[in-house]
Protein backbone atom coordinates (compact mmCIF):
# COMPACT_ATOMS: atom_id res chain seq x y z
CA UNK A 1 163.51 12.40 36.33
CA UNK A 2 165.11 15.13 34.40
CA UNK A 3 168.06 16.85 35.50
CA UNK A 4 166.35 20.26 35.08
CA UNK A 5 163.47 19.62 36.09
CA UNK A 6 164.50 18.27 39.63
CA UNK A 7 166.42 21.36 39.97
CA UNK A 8 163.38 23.37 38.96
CA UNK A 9 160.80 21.12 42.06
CA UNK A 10 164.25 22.05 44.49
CA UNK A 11 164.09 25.72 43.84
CA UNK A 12 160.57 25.71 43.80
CA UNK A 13 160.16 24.35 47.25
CA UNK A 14 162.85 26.40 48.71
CA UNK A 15 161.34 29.69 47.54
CA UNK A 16 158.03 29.08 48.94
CA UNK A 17 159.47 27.06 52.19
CA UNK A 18 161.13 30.07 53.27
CA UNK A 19 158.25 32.43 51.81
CA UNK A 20 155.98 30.37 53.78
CA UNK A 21 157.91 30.42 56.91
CA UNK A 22 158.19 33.98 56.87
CA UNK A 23 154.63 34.26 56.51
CA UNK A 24 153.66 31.77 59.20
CA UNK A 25 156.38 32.92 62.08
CA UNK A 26 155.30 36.47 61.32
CA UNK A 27 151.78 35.56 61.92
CA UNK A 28 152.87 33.52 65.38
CA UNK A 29 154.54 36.80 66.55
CA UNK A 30 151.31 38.91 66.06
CA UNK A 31 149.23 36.18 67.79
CA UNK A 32 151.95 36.08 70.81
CA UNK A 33 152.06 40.05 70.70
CA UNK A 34 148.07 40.30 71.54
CA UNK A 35 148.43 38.98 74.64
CA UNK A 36 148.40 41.05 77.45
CA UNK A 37 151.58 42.26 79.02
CA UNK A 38 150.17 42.37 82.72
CA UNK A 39 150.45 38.65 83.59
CA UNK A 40 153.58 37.99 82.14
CA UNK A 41 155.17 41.36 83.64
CA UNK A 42 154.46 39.90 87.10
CA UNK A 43 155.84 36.82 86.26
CA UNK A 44 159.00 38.80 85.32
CA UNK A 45 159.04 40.76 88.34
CA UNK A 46 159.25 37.68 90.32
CA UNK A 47 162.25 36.76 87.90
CA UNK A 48 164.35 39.69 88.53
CA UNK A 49 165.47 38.71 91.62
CA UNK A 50 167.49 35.59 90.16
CA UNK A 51 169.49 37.52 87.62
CA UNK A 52 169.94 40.06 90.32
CA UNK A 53 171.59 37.45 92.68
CA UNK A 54 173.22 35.63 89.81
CA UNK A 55 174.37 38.72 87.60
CA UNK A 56 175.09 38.47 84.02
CA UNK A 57 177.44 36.15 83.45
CA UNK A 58 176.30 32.66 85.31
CA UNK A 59 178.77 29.87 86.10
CA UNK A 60 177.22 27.19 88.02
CA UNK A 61 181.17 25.10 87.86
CA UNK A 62 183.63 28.23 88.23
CA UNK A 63 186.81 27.73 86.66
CA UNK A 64 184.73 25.88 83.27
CA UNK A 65 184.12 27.72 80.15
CA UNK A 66 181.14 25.66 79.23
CA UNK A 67 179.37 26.29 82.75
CA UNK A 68 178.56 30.01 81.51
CA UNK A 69 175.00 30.68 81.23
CA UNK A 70 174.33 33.74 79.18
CA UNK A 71 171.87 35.88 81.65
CA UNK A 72 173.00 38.94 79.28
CA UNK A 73 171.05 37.49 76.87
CA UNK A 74 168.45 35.90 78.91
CA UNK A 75 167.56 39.54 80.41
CA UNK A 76 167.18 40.82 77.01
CA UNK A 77 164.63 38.17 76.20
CA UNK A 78 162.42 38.60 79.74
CA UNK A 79 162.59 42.35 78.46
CA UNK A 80 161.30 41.47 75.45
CA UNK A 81 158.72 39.38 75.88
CA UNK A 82 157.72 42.06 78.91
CA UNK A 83 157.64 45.09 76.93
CA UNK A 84 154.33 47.15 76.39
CA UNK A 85 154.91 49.45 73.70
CA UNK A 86 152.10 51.80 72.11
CA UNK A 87 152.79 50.63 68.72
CA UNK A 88 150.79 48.39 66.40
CA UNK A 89 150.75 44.85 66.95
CA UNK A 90 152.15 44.48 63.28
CA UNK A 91 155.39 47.00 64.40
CA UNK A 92 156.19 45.45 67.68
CA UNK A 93 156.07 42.03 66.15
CA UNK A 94 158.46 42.88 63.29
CA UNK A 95 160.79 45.56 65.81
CA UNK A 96 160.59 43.53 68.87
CA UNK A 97 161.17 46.77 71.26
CA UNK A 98 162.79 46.30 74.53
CA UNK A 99 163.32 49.01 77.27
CA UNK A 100 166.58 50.13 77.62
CA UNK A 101 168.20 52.32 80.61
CA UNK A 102 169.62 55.75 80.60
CA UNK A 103 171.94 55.09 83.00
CA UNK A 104 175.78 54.75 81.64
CA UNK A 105 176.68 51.80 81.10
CA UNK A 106 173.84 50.44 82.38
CA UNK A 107 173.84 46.40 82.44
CA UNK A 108 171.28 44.42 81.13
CA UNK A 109 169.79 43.36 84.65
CA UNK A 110 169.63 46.54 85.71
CA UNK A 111 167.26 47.65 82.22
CA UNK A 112 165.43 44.64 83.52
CA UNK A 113 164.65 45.66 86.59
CA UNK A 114 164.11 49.26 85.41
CA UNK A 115 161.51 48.25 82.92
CA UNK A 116 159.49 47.02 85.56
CA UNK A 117 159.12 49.91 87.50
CA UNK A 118 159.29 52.66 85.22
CA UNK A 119 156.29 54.28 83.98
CA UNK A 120 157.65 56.18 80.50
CA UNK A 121 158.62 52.69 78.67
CA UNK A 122 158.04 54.82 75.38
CA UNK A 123 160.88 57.33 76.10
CA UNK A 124 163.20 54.44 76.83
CA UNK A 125 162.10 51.82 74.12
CA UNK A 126 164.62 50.28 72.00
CA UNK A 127 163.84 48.25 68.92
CA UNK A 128 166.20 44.94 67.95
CA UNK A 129 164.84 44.59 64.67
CA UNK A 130 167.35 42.32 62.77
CA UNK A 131 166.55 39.03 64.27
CA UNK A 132 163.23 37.04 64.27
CA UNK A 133 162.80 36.47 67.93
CA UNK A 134 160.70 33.38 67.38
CA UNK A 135 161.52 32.53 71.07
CA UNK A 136 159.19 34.78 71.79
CA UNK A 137 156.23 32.51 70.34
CA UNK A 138 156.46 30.00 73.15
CA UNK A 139 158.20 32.30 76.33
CA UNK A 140 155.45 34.78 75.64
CA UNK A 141 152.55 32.57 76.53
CA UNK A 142 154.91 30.44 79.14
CA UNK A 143 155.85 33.80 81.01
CA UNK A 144 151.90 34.25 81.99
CA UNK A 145 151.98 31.28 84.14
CA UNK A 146 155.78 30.69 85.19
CA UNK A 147 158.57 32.49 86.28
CA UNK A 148 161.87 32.40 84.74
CA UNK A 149 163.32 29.69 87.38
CA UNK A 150 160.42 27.81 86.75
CA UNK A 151 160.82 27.79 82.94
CA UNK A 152 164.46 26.50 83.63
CA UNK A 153 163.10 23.63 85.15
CA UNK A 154 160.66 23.09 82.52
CA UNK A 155 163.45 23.57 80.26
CA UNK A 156 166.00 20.52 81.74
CA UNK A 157 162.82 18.20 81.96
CA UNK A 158 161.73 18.17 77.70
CA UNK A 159 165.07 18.72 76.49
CA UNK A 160 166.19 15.44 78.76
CA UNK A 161 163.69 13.33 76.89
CA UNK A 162 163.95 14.81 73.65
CA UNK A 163 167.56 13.86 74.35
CA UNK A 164 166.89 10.70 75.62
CA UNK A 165 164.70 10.18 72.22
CA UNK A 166 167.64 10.56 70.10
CA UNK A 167 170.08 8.65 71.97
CA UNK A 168 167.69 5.71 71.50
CA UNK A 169 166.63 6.25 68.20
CA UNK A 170 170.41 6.52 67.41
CA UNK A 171 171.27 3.16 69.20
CA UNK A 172 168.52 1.49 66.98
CA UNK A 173 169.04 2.96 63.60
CA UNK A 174 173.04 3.31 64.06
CA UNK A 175 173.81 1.01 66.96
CA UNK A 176 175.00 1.47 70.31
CA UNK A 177 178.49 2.43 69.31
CA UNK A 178 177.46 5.43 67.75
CA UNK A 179 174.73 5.71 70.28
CA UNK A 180 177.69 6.27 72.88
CA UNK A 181 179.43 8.51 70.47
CA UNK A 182 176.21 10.48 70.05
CA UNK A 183 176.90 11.38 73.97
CA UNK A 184 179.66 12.25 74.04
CA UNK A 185 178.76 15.04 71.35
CA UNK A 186 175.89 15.93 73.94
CA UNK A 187 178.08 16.20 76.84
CA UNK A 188 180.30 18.98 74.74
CA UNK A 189 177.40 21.14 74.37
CA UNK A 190 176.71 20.95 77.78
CA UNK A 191 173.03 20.40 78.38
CA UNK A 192 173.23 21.37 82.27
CA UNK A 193 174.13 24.65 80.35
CA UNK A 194 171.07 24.85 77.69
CA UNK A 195 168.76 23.92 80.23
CA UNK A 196 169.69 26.84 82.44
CA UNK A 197 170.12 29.42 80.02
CA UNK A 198 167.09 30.40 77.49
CA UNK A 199 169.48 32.06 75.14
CA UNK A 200 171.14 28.55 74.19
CA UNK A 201 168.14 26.36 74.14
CA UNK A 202 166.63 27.10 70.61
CA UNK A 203 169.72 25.73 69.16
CA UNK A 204 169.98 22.49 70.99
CA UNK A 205 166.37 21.85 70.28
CA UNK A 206 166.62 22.15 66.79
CA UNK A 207 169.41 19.99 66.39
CA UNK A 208 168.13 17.49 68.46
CA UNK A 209 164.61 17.52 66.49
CA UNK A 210 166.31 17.66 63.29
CA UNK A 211 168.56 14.45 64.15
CA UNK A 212 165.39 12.64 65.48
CA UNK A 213 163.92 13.41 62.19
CA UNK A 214 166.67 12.06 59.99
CA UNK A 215 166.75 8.93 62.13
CA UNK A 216 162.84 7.62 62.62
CA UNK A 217 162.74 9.02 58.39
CA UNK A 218 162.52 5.56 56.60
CA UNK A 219 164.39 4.93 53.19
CA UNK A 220 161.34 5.27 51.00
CA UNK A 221 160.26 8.77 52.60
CA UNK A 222 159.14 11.30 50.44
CA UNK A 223 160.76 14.01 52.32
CA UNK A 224 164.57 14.23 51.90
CA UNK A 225 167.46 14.91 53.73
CA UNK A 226 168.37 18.14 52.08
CA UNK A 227 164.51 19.39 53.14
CA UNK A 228 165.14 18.60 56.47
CA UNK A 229 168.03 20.94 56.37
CA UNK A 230 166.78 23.03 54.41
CA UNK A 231 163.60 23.77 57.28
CA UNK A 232 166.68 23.37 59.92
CA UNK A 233 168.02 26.40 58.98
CA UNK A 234 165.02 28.28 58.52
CA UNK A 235 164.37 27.36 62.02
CA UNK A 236 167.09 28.41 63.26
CA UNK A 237 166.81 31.47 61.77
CA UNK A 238 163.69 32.36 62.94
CA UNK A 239 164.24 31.03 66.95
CA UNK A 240 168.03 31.67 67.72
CA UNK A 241 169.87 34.84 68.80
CA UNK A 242 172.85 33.99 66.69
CA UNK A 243 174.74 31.61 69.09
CA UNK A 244 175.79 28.32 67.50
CA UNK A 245 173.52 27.82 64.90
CA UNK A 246 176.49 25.55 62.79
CA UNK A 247 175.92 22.65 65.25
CA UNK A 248 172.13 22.47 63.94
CA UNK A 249 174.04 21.80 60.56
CA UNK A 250 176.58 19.36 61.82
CA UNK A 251 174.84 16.99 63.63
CA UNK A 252 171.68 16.02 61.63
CA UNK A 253 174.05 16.00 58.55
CA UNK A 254 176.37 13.21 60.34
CA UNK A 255 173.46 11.38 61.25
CA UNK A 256 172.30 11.25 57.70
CA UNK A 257 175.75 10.25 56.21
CA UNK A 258 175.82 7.45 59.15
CA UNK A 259 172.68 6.08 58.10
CA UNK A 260 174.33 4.79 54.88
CA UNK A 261 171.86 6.04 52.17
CA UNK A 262 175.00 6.85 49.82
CA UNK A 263 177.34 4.06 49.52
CA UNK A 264 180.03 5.68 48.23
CA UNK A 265 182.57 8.24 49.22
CA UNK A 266 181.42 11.00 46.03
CA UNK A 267 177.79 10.40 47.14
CA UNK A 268 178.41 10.79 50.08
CA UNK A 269 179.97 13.86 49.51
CA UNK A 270 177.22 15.19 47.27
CA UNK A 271 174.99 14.76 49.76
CA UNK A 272 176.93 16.46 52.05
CA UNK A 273 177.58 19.57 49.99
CA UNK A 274 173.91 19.62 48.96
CA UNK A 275 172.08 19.63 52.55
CA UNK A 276 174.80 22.33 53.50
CA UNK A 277 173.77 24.57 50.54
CA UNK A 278 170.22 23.90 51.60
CA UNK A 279 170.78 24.27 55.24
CA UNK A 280 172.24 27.54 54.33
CA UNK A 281 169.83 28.90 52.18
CA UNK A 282 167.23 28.55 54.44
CA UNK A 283 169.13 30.16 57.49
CA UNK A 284 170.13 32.71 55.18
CA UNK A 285 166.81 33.45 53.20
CA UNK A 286 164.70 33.30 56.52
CA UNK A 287 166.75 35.67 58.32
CA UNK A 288 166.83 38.06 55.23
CA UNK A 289 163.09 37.97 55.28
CA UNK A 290 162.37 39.50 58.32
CA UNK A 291 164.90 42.73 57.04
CA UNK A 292 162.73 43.11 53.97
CA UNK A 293 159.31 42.64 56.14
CA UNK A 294 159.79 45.03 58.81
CA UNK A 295 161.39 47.29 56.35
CA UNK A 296 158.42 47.23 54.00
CA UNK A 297 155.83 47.08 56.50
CA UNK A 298 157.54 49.91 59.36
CA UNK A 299 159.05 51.99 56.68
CA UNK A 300 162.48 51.70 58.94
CA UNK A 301 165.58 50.33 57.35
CA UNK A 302 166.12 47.32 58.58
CA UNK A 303 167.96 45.85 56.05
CA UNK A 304 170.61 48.55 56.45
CA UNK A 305 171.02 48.38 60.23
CA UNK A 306 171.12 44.13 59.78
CA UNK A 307 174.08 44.58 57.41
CA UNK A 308 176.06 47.34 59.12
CA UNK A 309 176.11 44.33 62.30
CA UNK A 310 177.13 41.75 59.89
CA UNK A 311 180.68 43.87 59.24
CA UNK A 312 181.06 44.84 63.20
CA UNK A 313 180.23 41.30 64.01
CA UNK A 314 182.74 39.86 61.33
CA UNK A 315 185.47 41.98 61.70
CA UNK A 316 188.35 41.42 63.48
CA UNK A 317 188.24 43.47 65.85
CA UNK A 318 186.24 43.90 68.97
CA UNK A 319 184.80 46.76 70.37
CA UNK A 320 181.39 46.09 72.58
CA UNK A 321 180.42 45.51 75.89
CA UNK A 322 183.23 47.21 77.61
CA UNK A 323 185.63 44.90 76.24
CA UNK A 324 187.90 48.10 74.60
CA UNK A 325 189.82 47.55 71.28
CA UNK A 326 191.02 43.54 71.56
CA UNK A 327 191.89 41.72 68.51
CA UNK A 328 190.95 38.12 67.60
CA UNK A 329 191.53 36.33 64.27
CA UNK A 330 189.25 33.78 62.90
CA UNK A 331 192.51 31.18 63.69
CA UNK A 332 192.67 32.14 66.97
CA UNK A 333 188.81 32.25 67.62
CA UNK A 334 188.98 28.55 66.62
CA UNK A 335 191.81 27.74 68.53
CA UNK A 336 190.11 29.02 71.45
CA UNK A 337 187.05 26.81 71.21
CA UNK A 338 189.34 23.83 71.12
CA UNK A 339 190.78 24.93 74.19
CA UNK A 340 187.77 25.11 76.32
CA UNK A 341 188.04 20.73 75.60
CA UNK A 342 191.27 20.68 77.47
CA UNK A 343 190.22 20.22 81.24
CA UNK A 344 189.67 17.02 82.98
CA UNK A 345 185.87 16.19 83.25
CA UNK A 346 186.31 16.18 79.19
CA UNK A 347 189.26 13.80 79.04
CA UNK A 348 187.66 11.37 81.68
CA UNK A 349 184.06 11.31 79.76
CA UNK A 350 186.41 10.81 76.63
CA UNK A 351 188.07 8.07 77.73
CA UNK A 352 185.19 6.56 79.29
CA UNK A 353 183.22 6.44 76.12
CA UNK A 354 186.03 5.53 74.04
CA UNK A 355 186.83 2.57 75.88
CA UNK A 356 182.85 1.43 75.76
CA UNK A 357 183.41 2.38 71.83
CA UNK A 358 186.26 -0.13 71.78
CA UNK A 359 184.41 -3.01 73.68
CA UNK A 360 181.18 -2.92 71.55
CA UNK A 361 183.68 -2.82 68.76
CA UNK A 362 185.76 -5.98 69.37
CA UNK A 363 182.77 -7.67 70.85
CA UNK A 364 180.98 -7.15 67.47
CA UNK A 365 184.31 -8.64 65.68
CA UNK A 366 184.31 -11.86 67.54
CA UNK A 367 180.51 -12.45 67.43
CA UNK A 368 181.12 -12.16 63.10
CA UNK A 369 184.30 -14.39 63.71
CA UNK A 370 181.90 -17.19 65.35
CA UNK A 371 183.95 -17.39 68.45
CA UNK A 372 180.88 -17.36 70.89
CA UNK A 373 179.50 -20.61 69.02
């Protein structure tokens, strides 16, 4: 095939991937935004309680970084997907309006709990426009039947098989080696933690779908790696709060290396380079397509309040949530994160699957060296 004219079919399906996306996931938010507020408000109310008792910030294993549930963010989202506002069902689904309390500082929890109670939402409605809240497509419908405890459990049970799916598909595409390796990985993000916490779950569900779909894809697919990257990040985009959306890149993109398709170190490299740029334009393109669409279609300026966040999220220094004028480099932000691996239920599952790495490994040498026959 020409040069060109694959470049040409690549740009083609990008541009109406991500056109088609928008179109679609702003269509699921209408649908989700016609159904009535009343059931899943008194789901909600029974909810309150829990963030109540466990405040903002949970740790279910004090003294570990990775035990931290984000109930900040989890609040929001219950607000959310709770909020009656007056508007059209084309506004709230593109300004996804929350209530928000007059009371200084007011936490999260407390908004919350406010918003179910209070009987002048409109006066107290704040929009969070910039992001997609595609979450919203499944807790919508979830929160008219459970509460949020009971979507935590629900939670833990599907992404334990969908795990469980990947660990085996990896052990019979890759082998058990990197089947083991694959774990470890699993046991970093913490999925005691995603199953908890709503705000981290779109993520790890991604990823995990995306790897299953790179493994079980045969060699003479028509879809390729790139466009499963490529609908990743779009994803992504439209579900995730902005929380560690690079994993969703870094794992499927292993598995695809691992499963040998290039066979040498350029390719491979290529093909690295080219699912990234893919991966990224989709993240990028979808999340830009929801500032142009509620800008067009509320007449607000989205697009300006989106990229004012991008500077005060990028810069340097950090002002928000009560946490005064504190300074963190991009070094030091990384250096941090490598931290949080330094404690001892790391270094023992480390060791553990290292040394099961290092059996399988010298077991495979001697059955090639014939010394079981």
């Amino acid at each position: 095939m020409n040069v060109g004219n694959e470049y040409k079919r690549k740009i083609i399906f990008t541009i109406l991937s991500i056109f088609g996306a928008a179109i679609i996931g702003f269509a699921f938010l209408c649908f989700v935004y016609l159904i009535p507020t009343s059931p899943i408000r008194e789901e909600v109310k029974r909810s309150v309680p829990v963030f109540e008792k466990e405040t903002e910030i949970f740790n279910w294993a004090p003294n570990y970084s990775f035990a931290y549930a984000d109930n900040f963010t989890d609040s929001i989202i219950l607000n959310t997907a709770s909020f009656a506002s007056d508007e059209s069902v084309f506004s709230n689904a593109l300004m996804n309006y929350r209530y928000q309390s007059n009371e200084p500082y007011a936490s999260q929890i407390l908004s919350l709990s406010e918003s179910m109670t209070s009987s002048d939402s409109e006066s107290h409605k704040l929009q969070y426009a910039r992001y997609w809240h595609g979450y919203l497509v499944f807790i919508k419908p979830l929160l008219t039947i459970l509460d949020y405890s009971a979507i935590r459990l629900l939670n833990f049970f599907i992404q334990f098989i969908l795990a469980f799916a990947v660990i085996r598909a990896t052990e019979i595409k890759l082998g058990k080696r990197v089947a083991f390796a694959f774990m470890g990985v699993l046991f970093i993000i913490s999925p005691i933690t995603t199953g908890l916490c709503l705000q981290l779950s779109p993520v790890y569900y991604i990823t995990l779908l995306s790897s299953l779909a790179i493994l079980l894809k045969g060699k003479d697919s028509k879809i390729k790696d790139w466009q499963v990257l490529l609908w990743t990040g779009i994803a992504v985009s439209y579900f995730d709060l902005l929380t560690y959306p690079i994993v969703s890149l870094g794992i499927p993109l292993l598995f695809s290396i691992a499963k040998g398709v290039c066979h040498n170190f350029t390719d491979q490299i290529k093909q690295l380079m080219e699912c990234s740029f893919f991966w990224g334009i989709g993240y990028g393109g979808m999340w830009f397509s929801k500032w142009l669409l509620a800008t067009l279609v509320t007449g607000k300026n989205v697009i300006a309040d989106a990229i004012s966040n991008i500077f005060i999220r990028t810069n340097n220094q950090v002002t928000e949530a009560g946490l005064g004028n504190m300074s963190i480099t991009k070094s030091e932000a990384i250096a941090k994160n490598f931290d949080q691996l330094a404690n001892r239920p790391f270094m023992i599952v480390a060791i553990l699957l290292l040394t099961i790495i290092a059996l399988l490994t010298v077991v495979q040498m001697l059955r090639k060296s014939d010394f079981f026959h």
